[in-house]
PDB file of N, CA and C in Angstrom:
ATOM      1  N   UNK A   1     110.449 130.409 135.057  1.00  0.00           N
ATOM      2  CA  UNK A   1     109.471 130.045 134.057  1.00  0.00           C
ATOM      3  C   UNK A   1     110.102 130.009 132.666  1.00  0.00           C
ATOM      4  N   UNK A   2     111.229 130.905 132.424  1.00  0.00           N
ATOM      5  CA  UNK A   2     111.537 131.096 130.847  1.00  0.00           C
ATOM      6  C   UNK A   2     112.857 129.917 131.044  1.00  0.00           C
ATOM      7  N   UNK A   3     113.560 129.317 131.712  1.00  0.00           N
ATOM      8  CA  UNK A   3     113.572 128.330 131.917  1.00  0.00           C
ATOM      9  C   UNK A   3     113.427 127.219 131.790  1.00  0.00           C
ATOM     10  N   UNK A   4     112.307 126.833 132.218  1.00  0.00           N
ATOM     11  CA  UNK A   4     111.411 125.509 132.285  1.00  0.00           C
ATOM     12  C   UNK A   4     111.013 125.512 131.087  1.00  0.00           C
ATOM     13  N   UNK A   5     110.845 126.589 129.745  1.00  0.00           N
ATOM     14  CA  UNK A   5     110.180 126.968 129.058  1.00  0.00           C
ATOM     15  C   UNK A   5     111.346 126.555 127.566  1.00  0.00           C
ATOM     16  N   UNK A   6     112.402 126.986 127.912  1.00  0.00           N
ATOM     17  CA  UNK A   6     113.894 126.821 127.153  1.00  0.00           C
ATOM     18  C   UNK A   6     114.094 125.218 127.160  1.00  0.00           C
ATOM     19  N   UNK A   7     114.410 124.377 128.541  1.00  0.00           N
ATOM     20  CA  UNK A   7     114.250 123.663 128.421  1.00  0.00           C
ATOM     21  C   UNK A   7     113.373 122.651 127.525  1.00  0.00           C
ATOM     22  N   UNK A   8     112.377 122.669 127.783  1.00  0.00           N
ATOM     23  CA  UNK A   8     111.638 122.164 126.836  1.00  0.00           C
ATOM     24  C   UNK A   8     111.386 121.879 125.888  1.00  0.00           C
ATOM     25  N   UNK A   9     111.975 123.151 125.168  1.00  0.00           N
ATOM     26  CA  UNK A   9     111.830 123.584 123.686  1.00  0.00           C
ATOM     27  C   UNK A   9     113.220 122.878 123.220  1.00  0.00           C
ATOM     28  N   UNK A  10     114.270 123.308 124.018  1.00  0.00           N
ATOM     29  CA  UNK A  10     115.594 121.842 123.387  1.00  0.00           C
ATOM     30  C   UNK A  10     115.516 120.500 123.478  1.00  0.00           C
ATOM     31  N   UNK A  11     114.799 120.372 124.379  1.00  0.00           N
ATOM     32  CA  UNK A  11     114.923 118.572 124.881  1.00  0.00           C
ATOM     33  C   UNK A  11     114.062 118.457 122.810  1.00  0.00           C
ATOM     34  N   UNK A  12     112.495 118.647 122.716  1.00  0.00           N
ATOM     35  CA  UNK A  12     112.482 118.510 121.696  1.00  0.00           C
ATOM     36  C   UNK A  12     113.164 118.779 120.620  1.00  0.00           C
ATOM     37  N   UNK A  13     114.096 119.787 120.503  1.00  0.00           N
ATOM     38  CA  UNK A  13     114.965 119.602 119.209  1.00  0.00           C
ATOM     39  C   UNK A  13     115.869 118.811 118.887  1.00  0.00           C
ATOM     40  N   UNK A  14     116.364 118.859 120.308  1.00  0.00           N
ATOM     41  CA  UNK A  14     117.125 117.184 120.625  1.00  0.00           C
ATOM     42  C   UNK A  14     116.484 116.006 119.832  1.00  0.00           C
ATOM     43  N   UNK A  15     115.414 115.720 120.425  1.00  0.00           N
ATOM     44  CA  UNK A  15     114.564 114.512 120.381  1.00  0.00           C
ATOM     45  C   UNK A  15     114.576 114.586 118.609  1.00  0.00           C
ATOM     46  N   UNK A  16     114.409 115.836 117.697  1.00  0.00           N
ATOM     47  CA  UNK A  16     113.701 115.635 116.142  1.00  0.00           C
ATOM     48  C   UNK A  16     115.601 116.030 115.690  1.00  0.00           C
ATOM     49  N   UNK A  17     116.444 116.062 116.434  1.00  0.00           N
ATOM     50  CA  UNK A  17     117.744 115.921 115.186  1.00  0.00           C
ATOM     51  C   UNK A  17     118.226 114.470 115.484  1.00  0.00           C
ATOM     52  N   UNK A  18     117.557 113.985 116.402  1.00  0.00           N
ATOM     53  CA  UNK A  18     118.466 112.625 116.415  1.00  0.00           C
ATOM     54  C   UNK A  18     118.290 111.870 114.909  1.00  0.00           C
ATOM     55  N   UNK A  19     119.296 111.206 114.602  1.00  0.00           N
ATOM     56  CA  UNK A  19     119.534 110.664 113.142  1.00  0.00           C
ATOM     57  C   UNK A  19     118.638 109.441 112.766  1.00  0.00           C
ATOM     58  N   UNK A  20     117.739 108.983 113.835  1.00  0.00           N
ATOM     59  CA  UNK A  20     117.234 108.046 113.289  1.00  0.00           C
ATOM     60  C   UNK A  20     115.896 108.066 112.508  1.00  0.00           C
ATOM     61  N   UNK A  21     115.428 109.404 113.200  1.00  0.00           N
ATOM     62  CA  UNK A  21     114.266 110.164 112.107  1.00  0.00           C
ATOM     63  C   UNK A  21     114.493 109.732 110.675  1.00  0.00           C
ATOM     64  N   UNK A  22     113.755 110.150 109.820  1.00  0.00           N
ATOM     65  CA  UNK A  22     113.738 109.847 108.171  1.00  0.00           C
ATOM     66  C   UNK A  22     114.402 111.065 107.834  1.00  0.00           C
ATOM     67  N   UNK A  23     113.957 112.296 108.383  1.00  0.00           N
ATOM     68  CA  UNK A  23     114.441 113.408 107.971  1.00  0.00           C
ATOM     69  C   UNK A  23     115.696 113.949 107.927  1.00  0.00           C
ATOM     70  N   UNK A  24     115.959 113.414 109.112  1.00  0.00           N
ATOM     71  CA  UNK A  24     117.703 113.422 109.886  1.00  0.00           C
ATOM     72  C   UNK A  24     118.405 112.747 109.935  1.00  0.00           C
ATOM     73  N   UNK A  25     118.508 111.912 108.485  1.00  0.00           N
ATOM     74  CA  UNK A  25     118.996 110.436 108.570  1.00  0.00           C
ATOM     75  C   UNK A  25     120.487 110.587 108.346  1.00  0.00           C
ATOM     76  N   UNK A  26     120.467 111.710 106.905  1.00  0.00           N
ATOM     77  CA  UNK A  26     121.699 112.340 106.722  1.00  0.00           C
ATOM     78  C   UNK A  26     122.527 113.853 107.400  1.00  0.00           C
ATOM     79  N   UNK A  27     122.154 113.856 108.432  1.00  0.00           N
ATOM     80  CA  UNK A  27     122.762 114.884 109.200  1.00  0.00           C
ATOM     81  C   UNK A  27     124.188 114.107 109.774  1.00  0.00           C
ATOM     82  N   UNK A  28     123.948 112.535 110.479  1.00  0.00           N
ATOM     83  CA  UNK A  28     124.758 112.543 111.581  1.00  0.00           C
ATOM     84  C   UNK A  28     124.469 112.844 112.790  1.00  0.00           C
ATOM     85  N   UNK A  29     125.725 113.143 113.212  1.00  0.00           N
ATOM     86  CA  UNK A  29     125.035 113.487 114.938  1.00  0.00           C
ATOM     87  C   UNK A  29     125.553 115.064 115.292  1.00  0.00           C
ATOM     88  N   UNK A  30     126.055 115.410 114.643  1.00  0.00           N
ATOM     89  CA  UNK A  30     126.587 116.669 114.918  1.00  0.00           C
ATOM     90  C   UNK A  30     125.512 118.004 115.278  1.00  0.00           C
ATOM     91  N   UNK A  31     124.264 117.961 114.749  1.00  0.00           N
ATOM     92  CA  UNK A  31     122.739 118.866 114.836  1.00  0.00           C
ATOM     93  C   UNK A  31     122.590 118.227 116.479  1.00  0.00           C
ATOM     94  N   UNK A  32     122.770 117.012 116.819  1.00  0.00           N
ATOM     95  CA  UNK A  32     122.232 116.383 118.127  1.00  0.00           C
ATOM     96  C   UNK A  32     123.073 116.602 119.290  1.00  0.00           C
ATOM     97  N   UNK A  33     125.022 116.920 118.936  1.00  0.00           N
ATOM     98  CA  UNK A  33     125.322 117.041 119.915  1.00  0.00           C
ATOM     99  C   UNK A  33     125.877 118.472 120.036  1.00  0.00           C
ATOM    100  N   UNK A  34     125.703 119.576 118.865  1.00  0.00           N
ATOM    101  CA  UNK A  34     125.232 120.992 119.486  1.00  0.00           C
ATOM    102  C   UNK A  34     123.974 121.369 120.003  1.00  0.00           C
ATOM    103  N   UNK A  35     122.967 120.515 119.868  1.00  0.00           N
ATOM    104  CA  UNK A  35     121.537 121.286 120.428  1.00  0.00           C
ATOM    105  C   UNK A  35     121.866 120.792 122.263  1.00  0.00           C
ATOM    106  N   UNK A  36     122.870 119.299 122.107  1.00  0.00           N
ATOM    107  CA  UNK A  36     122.704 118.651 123.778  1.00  0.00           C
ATOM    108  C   UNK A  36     123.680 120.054 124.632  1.00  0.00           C
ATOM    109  N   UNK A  37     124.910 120.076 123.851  1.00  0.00           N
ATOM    110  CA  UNK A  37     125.722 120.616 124.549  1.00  0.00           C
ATOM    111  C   UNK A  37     124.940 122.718 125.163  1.00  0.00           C
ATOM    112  N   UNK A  38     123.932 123.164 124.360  1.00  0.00           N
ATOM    113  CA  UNK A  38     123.457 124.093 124.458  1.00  0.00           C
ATOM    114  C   UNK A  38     122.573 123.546 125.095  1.00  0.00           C
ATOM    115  N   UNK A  39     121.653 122.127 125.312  1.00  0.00           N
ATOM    116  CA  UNK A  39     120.714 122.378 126.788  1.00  0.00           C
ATOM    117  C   UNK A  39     121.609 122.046 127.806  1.00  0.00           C
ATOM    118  N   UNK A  40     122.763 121.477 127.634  1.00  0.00           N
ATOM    119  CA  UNK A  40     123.321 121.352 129.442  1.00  0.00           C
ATOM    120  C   UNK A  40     123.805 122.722 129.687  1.00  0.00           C
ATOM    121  N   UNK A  41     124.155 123.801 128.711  1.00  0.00           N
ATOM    122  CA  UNK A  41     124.536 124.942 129.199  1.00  0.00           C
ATOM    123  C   UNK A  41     122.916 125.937 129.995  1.00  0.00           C
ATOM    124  N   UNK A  42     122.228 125.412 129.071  1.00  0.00           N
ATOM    125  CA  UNK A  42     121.238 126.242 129.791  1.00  0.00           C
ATOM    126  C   UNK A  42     120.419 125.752 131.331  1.00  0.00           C
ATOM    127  N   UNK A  43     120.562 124.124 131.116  1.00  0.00           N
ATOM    128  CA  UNK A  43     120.091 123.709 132.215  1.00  0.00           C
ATOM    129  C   UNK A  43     121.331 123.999 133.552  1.00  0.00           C
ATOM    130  N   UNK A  44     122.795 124.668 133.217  1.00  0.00           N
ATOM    131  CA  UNK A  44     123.291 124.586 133.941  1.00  0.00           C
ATOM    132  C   UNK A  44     123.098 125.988 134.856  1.00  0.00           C
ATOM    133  N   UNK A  45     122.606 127.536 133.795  1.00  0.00           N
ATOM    134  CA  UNK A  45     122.612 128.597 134.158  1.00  0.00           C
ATOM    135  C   UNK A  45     121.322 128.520 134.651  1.00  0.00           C
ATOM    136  N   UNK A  46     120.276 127.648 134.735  1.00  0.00           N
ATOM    137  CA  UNK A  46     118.931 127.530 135.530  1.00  0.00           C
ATOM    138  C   UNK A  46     119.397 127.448 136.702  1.00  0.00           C
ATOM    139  N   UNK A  47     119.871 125.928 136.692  1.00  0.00           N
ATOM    140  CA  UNK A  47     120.173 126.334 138.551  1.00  0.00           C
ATOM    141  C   UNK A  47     121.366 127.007 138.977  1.00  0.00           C
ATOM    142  N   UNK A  48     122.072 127.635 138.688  1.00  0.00           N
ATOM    143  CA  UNK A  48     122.429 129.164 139.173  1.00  0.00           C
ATOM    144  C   UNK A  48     122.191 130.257 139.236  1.00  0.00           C
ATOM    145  N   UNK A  49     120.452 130.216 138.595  1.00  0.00           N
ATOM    146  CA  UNK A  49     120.022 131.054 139.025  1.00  0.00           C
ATOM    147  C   UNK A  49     119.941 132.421 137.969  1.00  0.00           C
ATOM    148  N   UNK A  50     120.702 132.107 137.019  1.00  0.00           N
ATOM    149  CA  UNK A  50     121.094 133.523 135.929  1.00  0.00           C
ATOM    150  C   UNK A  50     119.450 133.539 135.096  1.00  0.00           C
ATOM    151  N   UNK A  51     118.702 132.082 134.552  1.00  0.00           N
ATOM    152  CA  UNK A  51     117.886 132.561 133.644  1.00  0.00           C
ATOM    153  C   UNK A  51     116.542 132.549 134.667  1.00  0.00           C
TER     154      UNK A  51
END
């Protein structure tokens, strides 16, 4: 459940740093590809079972 729950909550942060927002115009991509690289880590310790 805390999981499914994590997930979620990154995919959207994902979704609001991508640069094409107004807000995130001047970030780049760098906010987008530490939030990705921290959900494939977590989606990876889901299915092994750790979270």
């Amino acid at each position: 459940m805390l999981g499914t729950i994590l997930i979620i909550i990154l995919i959207l942060a994902v979704l609001g740093a991508l640069p094409t927002w107004g807000h995130s115009r001047s970030w780049g991509y760098a906010p987008t590809g530490g939030l990705g690289l921290v959900l494939v880590i977590v989606i990876i310790l889901v299915l092994l079972g750790r979270i």
